[in-house]
N, C-alpha and C. Protein backbone atom coordinates (compact mmCIF):
# COMPACT_ATOMS: atom_id res chain seq x y z
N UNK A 1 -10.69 -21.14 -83.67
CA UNK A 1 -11.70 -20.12 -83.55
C UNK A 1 -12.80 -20.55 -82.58
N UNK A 2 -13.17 -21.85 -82.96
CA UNK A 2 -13.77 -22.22 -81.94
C UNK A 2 -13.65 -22.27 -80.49
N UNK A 3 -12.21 -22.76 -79.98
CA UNK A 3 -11.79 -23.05 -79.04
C UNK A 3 -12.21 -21.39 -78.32
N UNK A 4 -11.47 -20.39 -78.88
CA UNK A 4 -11.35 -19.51 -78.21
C UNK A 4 -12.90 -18.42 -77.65
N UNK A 5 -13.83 -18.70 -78.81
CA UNK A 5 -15.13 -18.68 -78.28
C UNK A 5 -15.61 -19.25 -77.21
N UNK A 6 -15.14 -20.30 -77.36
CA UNK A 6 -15.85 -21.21 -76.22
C UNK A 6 -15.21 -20.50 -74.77
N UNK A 7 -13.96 -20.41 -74.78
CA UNK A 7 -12.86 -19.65 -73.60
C UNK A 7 -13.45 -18.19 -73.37
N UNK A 8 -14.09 -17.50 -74.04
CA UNK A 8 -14.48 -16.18 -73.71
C UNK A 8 -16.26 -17.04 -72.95
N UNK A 9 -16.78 -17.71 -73.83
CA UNK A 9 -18.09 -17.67 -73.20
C UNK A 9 -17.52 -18.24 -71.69
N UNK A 10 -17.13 -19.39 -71.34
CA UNK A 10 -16.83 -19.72 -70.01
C UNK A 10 -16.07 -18.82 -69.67
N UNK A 11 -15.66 -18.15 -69.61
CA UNK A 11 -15.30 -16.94 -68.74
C UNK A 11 -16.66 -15.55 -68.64
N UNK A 12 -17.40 -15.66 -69.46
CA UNK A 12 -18.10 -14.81 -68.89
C UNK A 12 -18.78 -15.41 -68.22
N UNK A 13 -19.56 -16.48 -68.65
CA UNK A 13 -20.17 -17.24 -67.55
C UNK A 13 -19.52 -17.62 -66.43
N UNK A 14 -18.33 -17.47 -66.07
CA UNK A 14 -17.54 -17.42 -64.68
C UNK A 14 -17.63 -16.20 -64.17
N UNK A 15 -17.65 -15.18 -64.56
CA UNK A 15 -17.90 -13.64 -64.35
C UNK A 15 -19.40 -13.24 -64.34
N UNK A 16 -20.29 -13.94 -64.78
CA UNK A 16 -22.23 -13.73 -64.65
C UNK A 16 -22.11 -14.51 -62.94
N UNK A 17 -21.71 -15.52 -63.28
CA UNK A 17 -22.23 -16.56 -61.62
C UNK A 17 -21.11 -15.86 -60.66
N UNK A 18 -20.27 -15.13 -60.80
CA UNK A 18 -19.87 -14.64 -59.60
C UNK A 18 -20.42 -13.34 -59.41
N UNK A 19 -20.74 -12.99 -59.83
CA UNK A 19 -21.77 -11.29 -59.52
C UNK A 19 -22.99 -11.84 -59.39
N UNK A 20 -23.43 -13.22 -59.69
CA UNK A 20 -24.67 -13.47 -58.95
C UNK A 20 -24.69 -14.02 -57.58
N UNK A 21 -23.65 -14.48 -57.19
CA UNK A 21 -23.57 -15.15 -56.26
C UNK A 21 -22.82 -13.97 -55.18
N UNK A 22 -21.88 -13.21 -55.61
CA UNK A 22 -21.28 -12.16 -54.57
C UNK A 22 -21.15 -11.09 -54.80
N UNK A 23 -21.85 -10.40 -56.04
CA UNK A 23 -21.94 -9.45 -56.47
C UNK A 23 -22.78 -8.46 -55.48
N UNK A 24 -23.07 -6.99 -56.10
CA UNK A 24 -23.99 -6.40 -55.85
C UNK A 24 -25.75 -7.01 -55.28
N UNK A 25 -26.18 -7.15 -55.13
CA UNK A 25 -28.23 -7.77 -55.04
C UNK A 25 -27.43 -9.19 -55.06
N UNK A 26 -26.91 -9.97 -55.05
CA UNK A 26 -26.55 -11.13 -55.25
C UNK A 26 -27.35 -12.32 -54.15
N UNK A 27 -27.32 -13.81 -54.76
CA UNK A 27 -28.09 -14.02 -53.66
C UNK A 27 -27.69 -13.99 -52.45
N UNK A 28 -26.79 -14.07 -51.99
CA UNK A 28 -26.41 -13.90 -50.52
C UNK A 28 -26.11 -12.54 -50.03
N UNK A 29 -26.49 -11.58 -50.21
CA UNK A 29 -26.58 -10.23 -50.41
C UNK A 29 -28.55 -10.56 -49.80
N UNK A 30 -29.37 -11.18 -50.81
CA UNK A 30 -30.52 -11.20 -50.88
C UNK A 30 -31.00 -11.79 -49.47
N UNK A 31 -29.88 -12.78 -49.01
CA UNK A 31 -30.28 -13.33 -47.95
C UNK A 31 -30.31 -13.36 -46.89
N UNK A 32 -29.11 -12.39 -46.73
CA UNK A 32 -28.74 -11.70 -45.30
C UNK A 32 -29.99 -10.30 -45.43
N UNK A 33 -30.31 -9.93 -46.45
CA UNK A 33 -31.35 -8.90 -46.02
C UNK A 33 -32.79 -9.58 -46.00
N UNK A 34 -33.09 -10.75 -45.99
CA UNK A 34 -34.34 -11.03 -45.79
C UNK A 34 -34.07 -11.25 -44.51
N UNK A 35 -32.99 -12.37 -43.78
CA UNK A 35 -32.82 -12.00 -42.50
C UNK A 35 -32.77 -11.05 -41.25
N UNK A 36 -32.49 -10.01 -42.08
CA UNK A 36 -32.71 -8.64 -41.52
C UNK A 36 -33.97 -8.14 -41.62
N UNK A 37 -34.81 -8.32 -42.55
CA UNK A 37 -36.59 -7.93 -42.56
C UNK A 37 -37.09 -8.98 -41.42
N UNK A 38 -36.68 -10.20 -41.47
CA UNK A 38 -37.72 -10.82 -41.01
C UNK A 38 -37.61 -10.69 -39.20
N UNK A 39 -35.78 -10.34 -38.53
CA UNK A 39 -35.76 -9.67 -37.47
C UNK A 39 -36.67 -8.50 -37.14
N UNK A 40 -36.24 -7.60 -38.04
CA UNK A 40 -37.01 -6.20 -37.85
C UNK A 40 -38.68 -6.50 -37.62
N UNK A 41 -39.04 -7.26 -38.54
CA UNK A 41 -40.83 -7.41 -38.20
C UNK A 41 -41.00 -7.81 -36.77
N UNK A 42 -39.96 -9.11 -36.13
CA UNK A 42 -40.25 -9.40 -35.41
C UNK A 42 -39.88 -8.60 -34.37
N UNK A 43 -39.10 -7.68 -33.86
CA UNK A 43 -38.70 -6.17 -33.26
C UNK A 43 -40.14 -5.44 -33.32
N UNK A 44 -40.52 -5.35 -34.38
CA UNK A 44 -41.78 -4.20 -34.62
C UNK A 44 -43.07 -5.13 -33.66
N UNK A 45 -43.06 -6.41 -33.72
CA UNK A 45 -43.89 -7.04 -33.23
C UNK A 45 -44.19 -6.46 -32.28
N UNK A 46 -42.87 -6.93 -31.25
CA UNK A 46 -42.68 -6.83 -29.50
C UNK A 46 -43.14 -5.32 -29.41
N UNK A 47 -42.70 -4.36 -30.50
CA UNK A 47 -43.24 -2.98 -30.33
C UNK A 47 -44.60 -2.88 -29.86
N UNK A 48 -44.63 -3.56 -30.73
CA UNK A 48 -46.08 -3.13 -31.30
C UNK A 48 -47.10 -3.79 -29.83
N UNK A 49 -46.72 -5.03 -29.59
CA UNK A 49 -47.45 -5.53 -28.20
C UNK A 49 -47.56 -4.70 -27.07
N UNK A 50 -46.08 -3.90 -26.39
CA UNK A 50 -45.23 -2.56 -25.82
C UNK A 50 -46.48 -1.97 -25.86
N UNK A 51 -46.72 -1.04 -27.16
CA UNK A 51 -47.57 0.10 -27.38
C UNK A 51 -49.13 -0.36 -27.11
N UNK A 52 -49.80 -1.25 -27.47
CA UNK A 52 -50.85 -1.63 -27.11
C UNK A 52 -50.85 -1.83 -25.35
N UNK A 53 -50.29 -2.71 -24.82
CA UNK A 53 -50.17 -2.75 -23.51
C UNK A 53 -49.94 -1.27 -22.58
N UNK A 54 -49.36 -0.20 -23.69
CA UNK A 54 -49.21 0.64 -22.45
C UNK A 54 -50.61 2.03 -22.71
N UNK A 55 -50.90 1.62 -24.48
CA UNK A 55 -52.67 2.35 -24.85
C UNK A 55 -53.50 2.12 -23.56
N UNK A 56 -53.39 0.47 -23.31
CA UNK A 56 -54.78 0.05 -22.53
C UNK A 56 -54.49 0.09 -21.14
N UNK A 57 -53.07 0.63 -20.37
CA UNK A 57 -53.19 1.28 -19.27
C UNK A 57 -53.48 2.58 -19.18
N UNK A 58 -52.80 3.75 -19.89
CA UNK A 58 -53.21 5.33 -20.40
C UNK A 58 -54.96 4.84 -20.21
N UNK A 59 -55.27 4.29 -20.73
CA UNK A 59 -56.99 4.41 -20.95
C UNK A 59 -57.52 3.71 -19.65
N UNK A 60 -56.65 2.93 -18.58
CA UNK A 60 -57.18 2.63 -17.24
C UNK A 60 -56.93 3.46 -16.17
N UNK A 61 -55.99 4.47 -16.81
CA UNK A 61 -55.70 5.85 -15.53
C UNK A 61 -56.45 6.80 -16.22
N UNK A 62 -57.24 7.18 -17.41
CA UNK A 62 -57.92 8.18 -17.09
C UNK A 62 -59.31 7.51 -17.33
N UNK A 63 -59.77 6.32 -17.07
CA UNK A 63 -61.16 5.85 -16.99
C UNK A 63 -61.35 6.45 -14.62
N UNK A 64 -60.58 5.58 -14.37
CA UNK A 64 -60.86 5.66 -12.81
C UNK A 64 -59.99 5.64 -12.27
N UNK A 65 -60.32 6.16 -10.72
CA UNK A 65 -59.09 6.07 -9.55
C UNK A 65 -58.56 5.02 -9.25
N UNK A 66 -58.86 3.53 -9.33
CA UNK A 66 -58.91 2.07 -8.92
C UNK A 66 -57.15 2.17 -9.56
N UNK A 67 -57.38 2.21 -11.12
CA UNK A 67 -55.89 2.02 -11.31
C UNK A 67 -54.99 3.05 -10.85
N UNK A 68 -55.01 4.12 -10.87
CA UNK A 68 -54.12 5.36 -10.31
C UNK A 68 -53.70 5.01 -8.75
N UNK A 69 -54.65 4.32 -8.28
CA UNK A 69 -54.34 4.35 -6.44
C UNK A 69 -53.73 2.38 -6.56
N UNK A 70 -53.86 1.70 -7.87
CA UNK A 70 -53.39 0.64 -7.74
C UNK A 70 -51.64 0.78 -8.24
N UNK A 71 -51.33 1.70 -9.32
CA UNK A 71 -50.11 2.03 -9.54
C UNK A 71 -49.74 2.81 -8.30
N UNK A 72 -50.08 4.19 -7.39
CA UNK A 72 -49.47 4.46 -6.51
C UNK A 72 -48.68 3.45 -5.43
N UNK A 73 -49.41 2.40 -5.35
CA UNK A 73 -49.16 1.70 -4.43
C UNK A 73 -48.33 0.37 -4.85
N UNK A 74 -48.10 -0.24 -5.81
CA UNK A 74 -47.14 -1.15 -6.37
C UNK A 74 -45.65 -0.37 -6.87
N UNK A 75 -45.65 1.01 -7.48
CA UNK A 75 -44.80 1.70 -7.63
C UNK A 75 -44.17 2.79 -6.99
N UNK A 76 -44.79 3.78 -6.11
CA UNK A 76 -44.43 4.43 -5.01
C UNK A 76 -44.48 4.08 -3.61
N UNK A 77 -45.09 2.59 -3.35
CA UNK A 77 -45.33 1.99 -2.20
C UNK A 77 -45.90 2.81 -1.23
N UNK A 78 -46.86 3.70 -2.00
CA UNK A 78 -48.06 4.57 -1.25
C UNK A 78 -49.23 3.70 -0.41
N UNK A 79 -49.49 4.02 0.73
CA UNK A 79 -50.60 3.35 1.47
C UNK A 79 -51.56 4.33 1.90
N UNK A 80 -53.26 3.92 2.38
CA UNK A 80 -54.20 4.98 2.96
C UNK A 80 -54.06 5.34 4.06
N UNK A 81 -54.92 6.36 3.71
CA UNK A 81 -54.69 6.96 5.47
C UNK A 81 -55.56 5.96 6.67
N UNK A 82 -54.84 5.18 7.37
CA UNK A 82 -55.71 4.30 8.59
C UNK A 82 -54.79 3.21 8.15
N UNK A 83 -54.22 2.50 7.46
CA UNK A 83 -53.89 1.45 6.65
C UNK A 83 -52.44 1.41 7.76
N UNK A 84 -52.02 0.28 7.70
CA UNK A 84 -50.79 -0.46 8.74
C UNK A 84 -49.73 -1.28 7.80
N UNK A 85 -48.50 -0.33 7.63
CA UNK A 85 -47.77 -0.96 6.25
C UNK A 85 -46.94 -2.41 7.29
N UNK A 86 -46.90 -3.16 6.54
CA UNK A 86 -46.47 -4.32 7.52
C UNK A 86 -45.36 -4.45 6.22
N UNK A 87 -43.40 -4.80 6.73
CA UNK A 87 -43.06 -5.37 5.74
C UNK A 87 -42.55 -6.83 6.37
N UNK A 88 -42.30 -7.88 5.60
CA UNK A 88 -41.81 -9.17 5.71
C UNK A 88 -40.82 -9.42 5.08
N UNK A 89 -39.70 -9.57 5.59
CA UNK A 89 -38.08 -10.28 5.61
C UNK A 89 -37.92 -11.31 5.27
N UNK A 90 -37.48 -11.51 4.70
CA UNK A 90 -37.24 -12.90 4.56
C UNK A 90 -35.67 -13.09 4.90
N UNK A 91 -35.17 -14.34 6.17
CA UNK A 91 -34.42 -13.97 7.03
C UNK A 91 -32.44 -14.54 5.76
N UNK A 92 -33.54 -15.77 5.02
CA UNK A 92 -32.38 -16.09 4.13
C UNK A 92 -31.85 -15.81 2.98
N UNK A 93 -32.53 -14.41 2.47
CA UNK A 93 -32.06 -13.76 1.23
C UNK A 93 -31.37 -12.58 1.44
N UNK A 94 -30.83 -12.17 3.09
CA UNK A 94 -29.91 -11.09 3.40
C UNK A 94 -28.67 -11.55 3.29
């Protein structure tokens, strides 16, 4: 009688530690999703730097012309009127 008690408890306790260990929420279940939070924050980070960096240009194109005529000209390679576009080759990167 004994024996066979004992054979049901170690078997459930073989059946508790494997649903804790690979079960459902289990810990490695637990651990691959903290890995996944702690990516995602760091994703949201870089966002989040992204969105600030591009707030505090929006707010340097409608403060003044300085930045608007400094983006025309790094991104449309716009120049003034009188201005002499000079370009330079460089003869060993063709």
């Amino acid at each position: 009688m004994v024996k066979s008690i004992i054979v049901v408890l170690l078997i459930l306790f073989g059946f508790l530690q494997y649903r804790l260990w690979f079960g459902e929420g289990g810990v490695l279940e637990v651990k691959a999703l903290e890995q996944k939070i702690q990516q995602q924050e760091a994703d949201n980070q870089k966002t989040q730097e992204k969105n600030e960096a591009l707030l505090a240009e929006v707010m340097q194109l409608k403060e003044g012309t300085e930045a608007i005529e400094e983006k025309a000209r790094t991104d449309l390679g716009m120049i003034k009127k009188g201005e002499t576009f000079y370009l330079f080759v460089d003869e060993d990167k063709q």
